[in-house]
N, C-alpha and C. Protein backbone atom coordinates (compact mmCIF):
# COMPACT_ATOMS: atom_id res chain seq x y z
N UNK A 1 144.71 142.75 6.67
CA UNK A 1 145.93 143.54 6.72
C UNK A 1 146.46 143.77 5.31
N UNK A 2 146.58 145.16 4.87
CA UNK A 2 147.73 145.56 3.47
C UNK A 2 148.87 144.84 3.38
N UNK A 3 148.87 144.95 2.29
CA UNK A 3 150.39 145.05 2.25
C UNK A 3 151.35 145.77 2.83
N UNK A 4 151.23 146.82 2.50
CA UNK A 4 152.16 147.76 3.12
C UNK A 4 152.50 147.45 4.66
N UNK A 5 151.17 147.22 5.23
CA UNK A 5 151.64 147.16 6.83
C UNK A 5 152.24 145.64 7.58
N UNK A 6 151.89 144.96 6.29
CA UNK A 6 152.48 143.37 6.13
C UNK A 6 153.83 143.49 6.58
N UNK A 7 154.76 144.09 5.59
CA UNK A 7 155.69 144.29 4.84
C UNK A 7 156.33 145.56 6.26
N UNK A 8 155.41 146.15 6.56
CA UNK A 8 156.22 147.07 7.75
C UNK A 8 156.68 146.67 8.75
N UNK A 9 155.38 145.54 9.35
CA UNK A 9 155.76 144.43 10.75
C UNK A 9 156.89 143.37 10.31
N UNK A 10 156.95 142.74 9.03
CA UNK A 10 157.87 141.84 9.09
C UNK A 10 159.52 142.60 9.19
N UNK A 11 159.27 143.64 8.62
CA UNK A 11 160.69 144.64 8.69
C UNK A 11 160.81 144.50 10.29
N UNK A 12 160.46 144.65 10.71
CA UNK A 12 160.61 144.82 12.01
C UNK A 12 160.69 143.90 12.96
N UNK A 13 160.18 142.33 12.51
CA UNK A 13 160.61 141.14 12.64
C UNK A 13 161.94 140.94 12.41
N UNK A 14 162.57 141.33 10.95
CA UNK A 14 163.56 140.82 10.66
C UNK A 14 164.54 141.80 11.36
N UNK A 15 164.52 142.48 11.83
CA UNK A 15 165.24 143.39 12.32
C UNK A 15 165.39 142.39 14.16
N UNK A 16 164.20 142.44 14.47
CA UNK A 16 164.58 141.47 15.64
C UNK A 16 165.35 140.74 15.84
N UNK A 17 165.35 139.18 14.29
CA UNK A 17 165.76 138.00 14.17
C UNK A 17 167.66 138.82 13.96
N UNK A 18 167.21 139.88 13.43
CA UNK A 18 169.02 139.68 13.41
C UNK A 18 169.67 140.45 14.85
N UNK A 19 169.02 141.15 15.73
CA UNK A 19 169.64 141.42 17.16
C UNK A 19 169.84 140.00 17.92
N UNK A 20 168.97 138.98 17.54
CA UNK A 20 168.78 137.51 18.11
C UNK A 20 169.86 136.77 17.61
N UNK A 21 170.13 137.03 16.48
CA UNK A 21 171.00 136.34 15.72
C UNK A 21 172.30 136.39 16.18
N UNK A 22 172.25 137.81 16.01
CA UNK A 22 173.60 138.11 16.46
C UNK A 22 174.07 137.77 18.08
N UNK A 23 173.55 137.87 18.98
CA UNK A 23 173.60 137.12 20.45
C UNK A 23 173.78 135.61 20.08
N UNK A 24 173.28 134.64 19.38
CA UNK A 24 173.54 133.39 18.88
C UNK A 24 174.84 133.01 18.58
N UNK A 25 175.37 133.92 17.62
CA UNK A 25 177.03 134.27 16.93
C UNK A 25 177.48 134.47 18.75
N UNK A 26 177.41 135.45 19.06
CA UNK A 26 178.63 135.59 20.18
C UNK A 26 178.54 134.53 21.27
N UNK A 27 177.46 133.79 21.39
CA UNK A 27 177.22 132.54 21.99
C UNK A 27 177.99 131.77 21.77
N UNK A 28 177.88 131.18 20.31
CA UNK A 28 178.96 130.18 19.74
C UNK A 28 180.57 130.63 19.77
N UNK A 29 180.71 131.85 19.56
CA UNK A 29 182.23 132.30 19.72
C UNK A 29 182.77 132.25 21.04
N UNK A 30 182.09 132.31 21.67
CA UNK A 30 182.35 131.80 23.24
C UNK A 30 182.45 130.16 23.36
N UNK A 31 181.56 130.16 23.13
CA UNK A 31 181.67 128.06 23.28
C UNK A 31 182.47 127.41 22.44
N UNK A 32 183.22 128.12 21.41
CA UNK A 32 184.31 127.62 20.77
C UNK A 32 185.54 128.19 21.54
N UNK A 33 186.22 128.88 22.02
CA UNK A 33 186.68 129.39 22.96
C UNK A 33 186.79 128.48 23.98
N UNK A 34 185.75 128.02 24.56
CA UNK A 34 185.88 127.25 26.28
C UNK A 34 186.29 125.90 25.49
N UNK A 35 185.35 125.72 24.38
CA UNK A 35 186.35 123.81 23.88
C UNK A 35 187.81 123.76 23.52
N UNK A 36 188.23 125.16 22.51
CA UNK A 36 189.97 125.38 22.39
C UNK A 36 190.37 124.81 23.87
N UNK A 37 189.87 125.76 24.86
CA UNK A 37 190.60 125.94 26.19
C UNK A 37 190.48 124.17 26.78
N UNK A 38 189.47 123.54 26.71
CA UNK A 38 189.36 122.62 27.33
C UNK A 38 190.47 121.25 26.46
N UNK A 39 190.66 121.45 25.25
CA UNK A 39 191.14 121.06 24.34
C UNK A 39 192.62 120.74 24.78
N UNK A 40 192.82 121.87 25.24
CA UNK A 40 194.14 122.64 25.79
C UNK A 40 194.65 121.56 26.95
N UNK A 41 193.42 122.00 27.96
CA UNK A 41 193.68 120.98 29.39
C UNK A 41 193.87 119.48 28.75
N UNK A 42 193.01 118.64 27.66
CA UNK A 42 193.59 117.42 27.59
C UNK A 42 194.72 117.35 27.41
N UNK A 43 195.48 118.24 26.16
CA UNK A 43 197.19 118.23 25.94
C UNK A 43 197.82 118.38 26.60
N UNK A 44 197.30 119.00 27.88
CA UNK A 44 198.15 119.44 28.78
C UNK A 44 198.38 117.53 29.89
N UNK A 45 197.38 116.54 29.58
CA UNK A 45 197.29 116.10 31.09
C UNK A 45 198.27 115.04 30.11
N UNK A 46 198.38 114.97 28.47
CA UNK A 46 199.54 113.98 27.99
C UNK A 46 200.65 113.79 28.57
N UNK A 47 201.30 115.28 29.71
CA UNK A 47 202.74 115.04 29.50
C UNK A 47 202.63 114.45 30.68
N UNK A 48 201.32 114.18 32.12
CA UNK A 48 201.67 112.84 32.88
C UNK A 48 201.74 111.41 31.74
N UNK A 49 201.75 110.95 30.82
CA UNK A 49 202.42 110.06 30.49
C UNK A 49 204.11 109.86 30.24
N UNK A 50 204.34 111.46 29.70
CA UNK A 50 205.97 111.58 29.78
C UNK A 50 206.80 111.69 31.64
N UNK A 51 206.09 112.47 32.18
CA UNK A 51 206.37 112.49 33.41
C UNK A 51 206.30 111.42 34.13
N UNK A 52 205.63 110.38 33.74
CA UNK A 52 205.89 108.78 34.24
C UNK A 52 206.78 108.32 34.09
N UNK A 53 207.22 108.45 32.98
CA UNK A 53 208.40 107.49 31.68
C UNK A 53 209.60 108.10 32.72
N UNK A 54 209.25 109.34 32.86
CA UNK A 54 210.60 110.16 33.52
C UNK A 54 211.13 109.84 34.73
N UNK A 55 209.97 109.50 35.61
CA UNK A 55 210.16 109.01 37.01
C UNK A 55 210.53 107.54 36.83
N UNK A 56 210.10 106.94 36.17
CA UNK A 56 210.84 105.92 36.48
C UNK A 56 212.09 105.29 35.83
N UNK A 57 212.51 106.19 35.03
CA UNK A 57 214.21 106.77 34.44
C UNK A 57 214.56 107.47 36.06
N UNK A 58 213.85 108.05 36.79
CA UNK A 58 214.70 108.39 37.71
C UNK A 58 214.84 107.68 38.86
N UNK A 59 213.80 106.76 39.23
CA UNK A 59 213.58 105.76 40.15
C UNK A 59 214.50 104.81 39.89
N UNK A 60 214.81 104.41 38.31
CA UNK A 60 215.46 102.97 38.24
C UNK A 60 217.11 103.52 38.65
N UNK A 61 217.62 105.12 38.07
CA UNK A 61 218.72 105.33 38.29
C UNK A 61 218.85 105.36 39.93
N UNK A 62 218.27 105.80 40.83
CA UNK A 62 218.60 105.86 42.05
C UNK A 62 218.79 104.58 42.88
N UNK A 63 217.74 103.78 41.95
CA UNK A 63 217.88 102.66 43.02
C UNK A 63 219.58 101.53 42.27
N UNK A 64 219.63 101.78 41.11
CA UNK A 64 220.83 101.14 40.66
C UNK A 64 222.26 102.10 41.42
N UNK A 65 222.28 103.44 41.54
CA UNK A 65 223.07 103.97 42.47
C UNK A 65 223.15 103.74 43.78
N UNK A 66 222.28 102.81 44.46
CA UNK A 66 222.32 101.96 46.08
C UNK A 66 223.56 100.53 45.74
N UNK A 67 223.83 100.07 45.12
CA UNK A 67 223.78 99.16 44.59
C UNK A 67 225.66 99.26 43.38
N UNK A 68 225.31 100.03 42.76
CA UNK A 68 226.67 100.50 42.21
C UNK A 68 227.55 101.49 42.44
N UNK A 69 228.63 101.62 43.19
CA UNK A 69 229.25 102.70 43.97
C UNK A 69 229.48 103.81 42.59
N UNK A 70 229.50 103.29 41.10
CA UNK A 70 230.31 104.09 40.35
C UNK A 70 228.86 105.38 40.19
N UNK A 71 227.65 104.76 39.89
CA UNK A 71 226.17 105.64 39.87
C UNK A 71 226.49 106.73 41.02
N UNK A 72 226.86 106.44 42.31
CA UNK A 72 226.62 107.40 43.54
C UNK A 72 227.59 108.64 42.85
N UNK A 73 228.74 108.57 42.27
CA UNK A 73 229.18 109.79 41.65
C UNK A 73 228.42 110.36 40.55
N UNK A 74 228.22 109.56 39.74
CA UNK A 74 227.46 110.04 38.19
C UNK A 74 226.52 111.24 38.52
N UNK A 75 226.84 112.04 37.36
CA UNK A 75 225.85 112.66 37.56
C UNK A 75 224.48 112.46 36.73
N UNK A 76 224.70 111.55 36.00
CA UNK A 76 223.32 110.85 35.41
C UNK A 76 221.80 111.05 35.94
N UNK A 77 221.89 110.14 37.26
CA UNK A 77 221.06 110.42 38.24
C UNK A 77 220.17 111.83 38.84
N UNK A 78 221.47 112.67 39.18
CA UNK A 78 220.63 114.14 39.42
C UNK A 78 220.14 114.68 38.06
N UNK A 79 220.95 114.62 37.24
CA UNK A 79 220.29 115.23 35.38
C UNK A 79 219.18 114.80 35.58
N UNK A 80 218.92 113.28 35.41
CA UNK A 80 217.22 112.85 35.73
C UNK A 80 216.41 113.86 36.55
N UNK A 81 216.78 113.43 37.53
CA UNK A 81 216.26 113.92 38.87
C UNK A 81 215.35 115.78 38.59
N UNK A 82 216.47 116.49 38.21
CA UNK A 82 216.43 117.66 38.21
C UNK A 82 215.32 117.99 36.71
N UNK A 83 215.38 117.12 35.84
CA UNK A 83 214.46 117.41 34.66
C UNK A 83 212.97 117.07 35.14
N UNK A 84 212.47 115.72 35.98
CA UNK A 84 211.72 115.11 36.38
C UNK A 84 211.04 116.41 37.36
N UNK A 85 211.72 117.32 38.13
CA UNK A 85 211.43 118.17 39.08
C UNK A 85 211.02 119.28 38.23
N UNK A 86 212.11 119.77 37.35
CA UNK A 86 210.96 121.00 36.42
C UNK A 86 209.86 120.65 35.27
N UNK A 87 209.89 119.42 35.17
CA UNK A 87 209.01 118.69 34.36
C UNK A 87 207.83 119.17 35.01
N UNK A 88 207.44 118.28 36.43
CA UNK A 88 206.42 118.69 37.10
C UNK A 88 206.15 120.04 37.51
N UNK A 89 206.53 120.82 37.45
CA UNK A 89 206.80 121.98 37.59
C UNK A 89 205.75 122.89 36.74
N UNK A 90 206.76 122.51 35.83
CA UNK A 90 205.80 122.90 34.38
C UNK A 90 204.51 122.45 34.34
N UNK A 91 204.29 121.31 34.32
CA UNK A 91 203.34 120.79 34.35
C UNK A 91 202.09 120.93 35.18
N UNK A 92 202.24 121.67 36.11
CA UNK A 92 201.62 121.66 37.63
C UNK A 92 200.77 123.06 36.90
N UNK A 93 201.68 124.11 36.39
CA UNK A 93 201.62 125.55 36.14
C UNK A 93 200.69 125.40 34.88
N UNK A 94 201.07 124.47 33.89
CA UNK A 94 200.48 125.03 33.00
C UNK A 94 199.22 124.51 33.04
N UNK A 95 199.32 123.20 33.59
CA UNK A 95 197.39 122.82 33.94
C UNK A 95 196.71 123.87 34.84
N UNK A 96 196.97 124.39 35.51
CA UNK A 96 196.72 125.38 37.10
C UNK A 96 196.08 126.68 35.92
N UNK A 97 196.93 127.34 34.62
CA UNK A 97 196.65 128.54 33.92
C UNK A 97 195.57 127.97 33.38
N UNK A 98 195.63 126.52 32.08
CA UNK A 98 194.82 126.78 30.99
C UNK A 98 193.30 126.20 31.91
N UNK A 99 193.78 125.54 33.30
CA UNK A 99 192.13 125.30 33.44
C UNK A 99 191.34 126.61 34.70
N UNK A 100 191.91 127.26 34.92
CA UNK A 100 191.68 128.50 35.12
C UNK A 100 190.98 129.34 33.88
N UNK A 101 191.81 129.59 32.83
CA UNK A 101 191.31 129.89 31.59
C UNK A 101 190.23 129.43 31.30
N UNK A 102 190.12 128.08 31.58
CA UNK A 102 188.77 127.15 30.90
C UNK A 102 187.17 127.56 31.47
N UNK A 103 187.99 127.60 33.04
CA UNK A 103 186.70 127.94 33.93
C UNK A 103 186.12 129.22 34.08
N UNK A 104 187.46 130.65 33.79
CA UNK A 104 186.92 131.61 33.10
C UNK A 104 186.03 131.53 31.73
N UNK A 105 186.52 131.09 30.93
CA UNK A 105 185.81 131.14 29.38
C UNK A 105 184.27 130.30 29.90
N UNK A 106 184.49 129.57 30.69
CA UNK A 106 182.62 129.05 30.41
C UNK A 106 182.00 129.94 31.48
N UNK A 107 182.56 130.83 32.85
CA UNK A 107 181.83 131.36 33.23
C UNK A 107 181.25 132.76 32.46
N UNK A 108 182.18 133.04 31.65
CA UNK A 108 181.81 134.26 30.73
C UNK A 108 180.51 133.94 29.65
N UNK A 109 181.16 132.45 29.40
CA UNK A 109 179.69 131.67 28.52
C UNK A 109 178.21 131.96 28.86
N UNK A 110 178.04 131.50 30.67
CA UNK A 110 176.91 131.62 31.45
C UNK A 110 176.37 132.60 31.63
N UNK A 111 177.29 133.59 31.89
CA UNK A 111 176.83 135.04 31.82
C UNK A 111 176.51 135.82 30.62
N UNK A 112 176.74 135.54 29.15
CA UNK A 112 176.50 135.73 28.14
C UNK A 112 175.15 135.11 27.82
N UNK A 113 175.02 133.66 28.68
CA UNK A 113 174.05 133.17 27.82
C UNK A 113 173.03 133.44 28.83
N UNK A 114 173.30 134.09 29.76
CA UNK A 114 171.73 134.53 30.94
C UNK A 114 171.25 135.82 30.33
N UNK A 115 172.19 136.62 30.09
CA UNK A 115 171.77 138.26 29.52
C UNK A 115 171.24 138.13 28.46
N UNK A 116 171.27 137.19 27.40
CA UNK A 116 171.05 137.19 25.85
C UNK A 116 169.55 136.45 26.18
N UNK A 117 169.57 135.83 27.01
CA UNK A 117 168.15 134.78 26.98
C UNK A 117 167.36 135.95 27.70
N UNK A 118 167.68 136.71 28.68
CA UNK A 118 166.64 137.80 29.13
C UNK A 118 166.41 138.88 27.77
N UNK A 119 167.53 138.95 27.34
CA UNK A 119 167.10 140.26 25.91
C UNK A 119 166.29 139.45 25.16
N UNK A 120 166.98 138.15 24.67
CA UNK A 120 166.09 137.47 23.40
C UNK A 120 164.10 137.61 23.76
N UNK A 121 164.38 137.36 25.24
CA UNK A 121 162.58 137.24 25.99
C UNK A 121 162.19 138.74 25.76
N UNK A 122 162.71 139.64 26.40
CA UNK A 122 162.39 140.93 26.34
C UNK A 122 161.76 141.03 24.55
N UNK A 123 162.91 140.88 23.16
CA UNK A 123 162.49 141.34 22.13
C UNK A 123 161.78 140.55 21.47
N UNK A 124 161.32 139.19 22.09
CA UNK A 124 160.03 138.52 21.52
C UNK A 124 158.61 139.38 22.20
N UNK A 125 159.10 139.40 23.39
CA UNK A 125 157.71 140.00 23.43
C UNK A 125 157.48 141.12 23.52
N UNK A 126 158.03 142.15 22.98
CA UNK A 126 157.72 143.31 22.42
C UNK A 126 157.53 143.19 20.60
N UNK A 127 158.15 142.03 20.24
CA UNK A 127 157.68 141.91 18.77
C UNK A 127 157.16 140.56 18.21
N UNK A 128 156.28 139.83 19.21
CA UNK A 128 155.09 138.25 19.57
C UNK A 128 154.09 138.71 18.25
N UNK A 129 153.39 140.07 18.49
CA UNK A 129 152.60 140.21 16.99
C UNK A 129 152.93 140.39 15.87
N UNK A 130 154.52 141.06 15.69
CA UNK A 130 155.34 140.77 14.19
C UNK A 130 155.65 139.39 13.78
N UNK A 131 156.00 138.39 14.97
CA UNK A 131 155.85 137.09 14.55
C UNK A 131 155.17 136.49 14.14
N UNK A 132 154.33 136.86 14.57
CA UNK A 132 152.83 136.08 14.52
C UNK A 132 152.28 135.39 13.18
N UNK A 133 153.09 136.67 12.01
CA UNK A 133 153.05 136.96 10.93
C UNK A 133 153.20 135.58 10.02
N UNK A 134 154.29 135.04 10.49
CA UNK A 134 154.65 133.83 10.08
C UNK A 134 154.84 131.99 10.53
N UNK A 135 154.80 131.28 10.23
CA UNK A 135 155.39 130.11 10.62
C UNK A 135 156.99 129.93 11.74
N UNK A 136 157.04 129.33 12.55
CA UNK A 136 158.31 129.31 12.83
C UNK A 136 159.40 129.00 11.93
N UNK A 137 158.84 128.00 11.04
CA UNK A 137 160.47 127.49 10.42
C UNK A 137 160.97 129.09 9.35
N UNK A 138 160.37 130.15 9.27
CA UNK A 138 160.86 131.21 8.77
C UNK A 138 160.76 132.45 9.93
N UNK A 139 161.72 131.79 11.07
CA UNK A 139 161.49 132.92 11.61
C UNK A 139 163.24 132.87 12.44
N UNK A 140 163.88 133.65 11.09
CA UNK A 140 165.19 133.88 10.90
C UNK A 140 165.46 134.96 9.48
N UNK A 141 166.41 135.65 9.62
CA UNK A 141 166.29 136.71 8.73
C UNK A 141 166.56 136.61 7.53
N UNK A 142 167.27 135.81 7.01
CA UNK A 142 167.40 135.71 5.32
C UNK A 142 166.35 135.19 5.07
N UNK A 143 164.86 134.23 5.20
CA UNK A 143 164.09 133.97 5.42
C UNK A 143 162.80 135.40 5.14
N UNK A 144 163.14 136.01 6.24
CA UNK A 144 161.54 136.92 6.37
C UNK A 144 162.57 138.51 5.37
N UNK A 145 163.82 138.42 5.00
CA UNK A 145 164.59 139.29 4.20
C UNK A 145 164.18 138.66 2.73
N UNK A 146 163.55 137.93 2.30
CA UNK A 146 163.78 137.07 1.41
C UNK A 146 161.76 137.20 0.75
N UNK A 147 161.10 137.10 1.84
CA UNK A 147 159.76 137.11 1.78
C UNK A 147 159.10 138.80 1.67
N UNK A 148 159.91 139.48 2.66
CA UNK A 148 159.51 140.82 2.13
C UNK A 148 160.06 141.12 0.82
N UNK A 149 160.85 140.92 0.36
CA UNK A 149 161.41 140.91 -1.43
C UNK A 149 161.02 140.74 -2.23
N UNK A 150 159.68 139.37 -2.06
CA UNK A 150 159.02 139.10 -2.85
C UNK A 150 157.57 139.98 -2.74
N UNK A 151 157.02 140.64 -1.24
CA UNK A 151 156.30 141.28 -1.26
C UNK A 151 155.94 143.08 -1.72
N UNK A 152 157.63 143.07 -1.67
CA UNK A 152 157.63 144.48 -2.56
C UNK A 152 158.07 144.29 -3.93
N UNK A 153 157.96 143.44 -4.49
CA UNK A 153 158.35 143.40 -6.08
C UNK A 153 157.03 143.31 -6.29
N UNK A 154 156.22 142.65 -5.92
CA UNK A 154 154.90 142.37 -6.68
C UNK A 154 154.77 140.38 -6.66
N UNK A 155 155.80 140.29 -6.64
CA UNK A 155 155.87 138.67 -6.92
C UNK A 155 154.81 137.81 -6.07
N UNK A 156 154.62 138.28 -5.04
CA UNK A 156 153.67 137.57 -4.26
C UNK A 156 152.93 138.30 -3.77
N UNK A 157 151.42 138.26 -3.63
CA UNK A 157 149.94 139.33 -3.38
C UNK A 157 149.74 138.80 -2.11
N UNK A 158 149.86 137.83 -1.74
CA UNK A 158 149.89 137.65 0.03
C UNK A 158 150.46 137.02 0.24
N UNK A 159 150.69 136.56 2.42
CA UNK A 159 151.38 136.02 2.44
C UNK A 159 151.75 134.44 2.60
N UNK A 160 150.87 133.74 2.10
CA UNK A 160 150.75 132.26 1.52
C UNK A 160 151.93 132.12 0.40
N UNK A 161 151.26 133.06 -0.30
CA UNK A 161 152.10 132.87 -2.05
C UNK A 161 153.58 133.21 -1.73
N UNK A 162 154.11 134.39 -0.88
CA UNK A 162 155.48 134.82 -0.41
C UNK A 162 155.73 133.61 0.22
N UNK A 163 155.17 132.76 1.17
CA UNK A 163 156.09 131.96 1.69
C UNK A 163 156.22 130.47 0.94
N UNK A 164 155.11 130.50 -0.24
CA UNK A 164 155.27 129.24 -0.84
C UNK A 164 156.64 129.24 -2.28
N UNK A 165 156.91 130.86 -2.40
CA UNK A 165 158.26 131.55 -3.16
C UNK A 165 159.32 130.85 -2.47
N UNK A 166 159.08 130.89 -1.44
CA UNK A 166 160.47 131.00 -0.24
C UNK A 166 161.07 129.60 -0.30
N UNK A 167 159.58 128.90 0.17
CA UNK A 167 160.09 126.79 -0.40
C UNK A 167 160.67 126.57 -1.53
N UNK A 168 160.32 126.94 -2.93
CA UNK A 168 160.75 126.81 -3.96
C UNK A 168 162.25 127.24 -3.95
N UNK A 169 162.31 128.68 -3.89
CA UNK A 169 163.54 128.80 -3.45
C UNK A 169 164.84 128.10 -2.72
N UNK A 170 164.58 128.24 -1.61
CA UNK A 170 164.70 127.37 -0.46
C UNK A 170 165.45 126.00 -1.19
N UNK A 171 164.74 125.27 -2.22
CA UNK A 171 164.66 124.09 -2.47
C UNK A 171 166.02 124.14 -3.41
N UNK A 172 165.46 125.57 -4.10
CA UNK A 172 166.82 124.90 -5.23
C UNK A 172 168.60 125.32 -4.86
N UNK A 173 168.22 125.81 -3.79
CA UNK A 173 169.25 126.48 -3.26
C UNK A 173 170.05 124.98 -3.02
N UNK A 174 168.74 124.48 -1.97
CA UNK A 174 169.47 123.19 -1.52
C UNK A 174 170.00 122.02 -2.50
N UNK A 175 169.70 122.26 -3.76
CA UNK A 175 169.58 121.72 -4.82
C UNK A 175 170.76 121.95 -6.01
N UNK A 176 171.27 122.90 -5.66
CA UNK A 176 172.16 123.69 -6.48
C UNK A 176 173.34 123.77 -5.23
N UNK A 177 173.17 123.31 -4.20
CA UNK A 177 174.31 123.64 -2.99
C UNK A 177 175.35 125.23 -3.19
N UNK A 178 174.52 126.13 -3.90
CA UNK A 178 174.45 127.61 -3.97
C UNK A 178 174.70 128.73 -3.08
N UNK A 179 174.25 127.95 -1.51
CA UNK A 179 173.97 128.73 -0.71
C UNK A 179 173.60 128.35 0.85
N UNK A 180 175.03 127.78 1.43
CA UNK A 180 174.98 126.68 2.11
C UNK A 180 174.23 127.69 3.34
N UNK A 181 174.02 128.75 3.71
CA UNK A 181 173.89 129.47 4.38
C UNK A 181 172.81 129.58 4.90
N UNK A 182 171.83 129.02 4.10
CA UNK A 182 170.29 128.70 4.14
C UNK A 182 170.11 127.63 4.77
N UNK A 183 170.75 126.63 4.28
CA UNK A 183 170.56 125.21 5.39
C UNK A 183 171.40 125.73 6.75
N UNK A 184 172.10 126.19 6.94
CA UNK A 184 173.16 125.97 8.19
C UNK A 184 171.45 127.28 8.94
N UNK A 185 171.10 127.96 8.52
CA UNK A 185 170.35 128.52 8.87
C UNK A 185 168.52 127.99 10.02
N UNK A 186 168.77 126.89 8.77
CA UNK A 186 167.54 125.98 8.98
C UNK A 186 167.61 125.01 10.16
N UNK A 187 168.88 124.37 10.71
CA UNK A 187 169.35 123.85 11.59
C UNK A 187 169.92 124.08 12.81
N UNK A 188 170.98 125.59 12.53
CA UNK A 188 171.62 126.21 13.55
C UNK A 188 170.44 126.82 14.97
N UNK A 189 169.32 127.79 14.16
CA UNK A 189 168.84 128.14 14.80
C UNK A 189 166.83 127.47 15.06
N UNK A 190 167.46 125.96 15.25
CA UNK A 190 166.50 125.15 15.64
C UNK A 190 165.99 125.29 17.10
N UNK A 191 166.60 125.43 17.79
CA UNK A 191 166.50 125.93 19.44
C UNK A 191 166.00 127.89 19.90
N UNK A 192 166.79 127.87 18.43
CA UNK A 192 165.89 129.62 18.64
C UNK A 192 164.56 129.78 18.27
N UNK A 193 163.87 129.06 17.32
CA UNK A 193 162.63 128.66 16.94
C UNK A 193 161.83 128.20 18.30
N UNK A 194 162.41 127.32 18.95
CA UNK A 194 161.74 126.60 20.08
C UNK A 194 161.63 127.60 20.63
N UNK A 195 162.91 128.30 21.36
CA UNK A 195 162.25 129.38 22.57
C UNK A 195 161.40 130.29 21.78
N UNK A 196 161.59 130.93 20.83
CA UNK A 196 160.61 131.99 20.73
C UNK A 196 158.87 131.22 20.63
N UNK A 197 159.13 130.23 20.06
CA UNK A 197 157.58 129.61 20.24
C UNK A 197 157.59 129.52 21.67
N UNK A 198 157.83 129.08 22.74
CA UNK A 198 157.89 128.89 23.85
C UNK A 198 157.73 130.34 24.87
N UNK A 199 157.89 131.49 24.45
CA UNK A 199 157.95 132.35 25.03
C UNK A 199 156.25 133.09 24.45
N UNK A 200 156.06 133.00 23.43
CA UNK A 200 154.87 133.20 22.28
C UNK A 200 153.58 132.53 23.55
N UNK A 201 153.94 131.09 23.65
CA UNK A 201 153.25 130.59 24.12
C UNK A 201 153.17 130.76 25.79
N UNK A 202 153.80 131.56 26.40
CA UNK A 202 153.60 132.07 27.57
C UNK A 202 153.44 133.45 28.00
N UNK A 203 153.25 133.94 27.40
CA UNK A 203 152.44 135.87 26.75
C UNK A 203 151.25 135.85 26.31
C-alpha cells in the first residue's frame, strides 16, 4: 500500500474515531447529570435527620401539654406542630421531583447509550479495514491526527516509523505534562478500544 492511500484510509479512520468520540462526550455529560441528580437525592434524605429532631420537639411538647394545663394554651406546641407538618411536606415533594429527575436522567442515559453502541457497531464495521491500519492503543484521533502529520511531511516513510514518532512524542508530552489531553486520551477511551477490537473480532 502507498502512501497516499495509507494516509487516505487513516483520514477516514480518524474521521470515524471522532463521530465515536463524540457519542463518548455526550455519554459522560449524561452520566454526570444522573450523579448531580443522584447527589441531589442524598441532600435531600439529610433533612429526615432534621425532621426527627423536629418530631420529637413536637412529641416532647405535646406530651408535656397532657401534663401542664399552662402548655394546653401555648401556642408553642402547634408552632412545632405546624413546621414539623410542612417540613414533611417539603420534604416528601422534593424527594418525589429530584428522584423522578434522577430516574429520568439515567433513563435518557440508556437510551443514549443503546443508540450510540448500535452507531459506534454500524461505523466500525463499515470502517474494520481503515482500522486495521493500526494498533489499538492508537485508535483515537489526536493519535491517527498526529500519525498522518507525520506521513505527509515526509517525517515518516511507513507506517512503523509514523507510529514509533507517535511513542516518542507521546512520551515527552507525558514528560513535559504539556498536554494532559493525550493521557486522559489513553485511559478515557480504554473501553472504546475494547469494543472496537471486539466488534473487529466478530466481522
Amino acid at each position: 500500500m502507498d502512501r497516499q492511500e495509507a494516509i487516505r484510509r487513516l483520514i477516514e479512520a480518524q474521521y470515524s474515531c471522532e463521530r465515536i468520540e463524540s457519542m463518548f462526550n455526550q455519554l459522560d455529560r449524561q452520566q454526570l447529570v444522573a450523579q448531580r441528580l443522584q447527589a441531589n437525592i442524598y441532600k435531600t434524605s439529610l433533612l429526615k435527620v432534621y425532621l426527627r429532631t423536629l418530631w420529637l420537639i413536637v412529641a416532647y411538647l405535646l406530651i408535656m401539654a397532657m401534663f401542664d394545663p399552662m402548655l394546653k394554651t401555648d401556642i408553642l406546641p402547634a408552632t412545632f406542630l405546624f413546621f414539623y407538618l410542612g417540613a414533611t411536606l417539603y420534604y416528601y415533594v422534593k424527594k418525589t421531583c429530584r428522584t423522578l429527575a434522577y430516574e429520568e436522567a439515567i433513563k435518557k442515559y440508556n437510551e443514549l447509550s443503546l443508540s450510540h453502541q448500535k452507531s459506534i457497531t454500524t461505523i466500525l464495521n463499515q470502517n474494520k479495514d481503515n482500522f486495521a491500519l493500526l494498533p489499538s492503543d492508537y485508535w483515537y484521533s489526536l493519535a491517527i491526527k498526529t500519525i498522518i502529520k507525520y506521513l505527509r511531511e515526509g517525517r515518516a516513510s511507513s507506517m512503523p516509523d509514523a507510529l514509533n514518532l507517535y511513542d516518542e512524542q507521546l512520551h515527552r508530552w507525558r514528560m513535559e505534562d504539556s498536554l494532559n489531553q493525550a493521557e486522559m486520551y489513553s485511559h478515557h477511551y480504554q473501553n472504546y478500544y475494547d469494543h472496537i477490537e471486539r466488534v473487529l473480532s466478530l466481522t
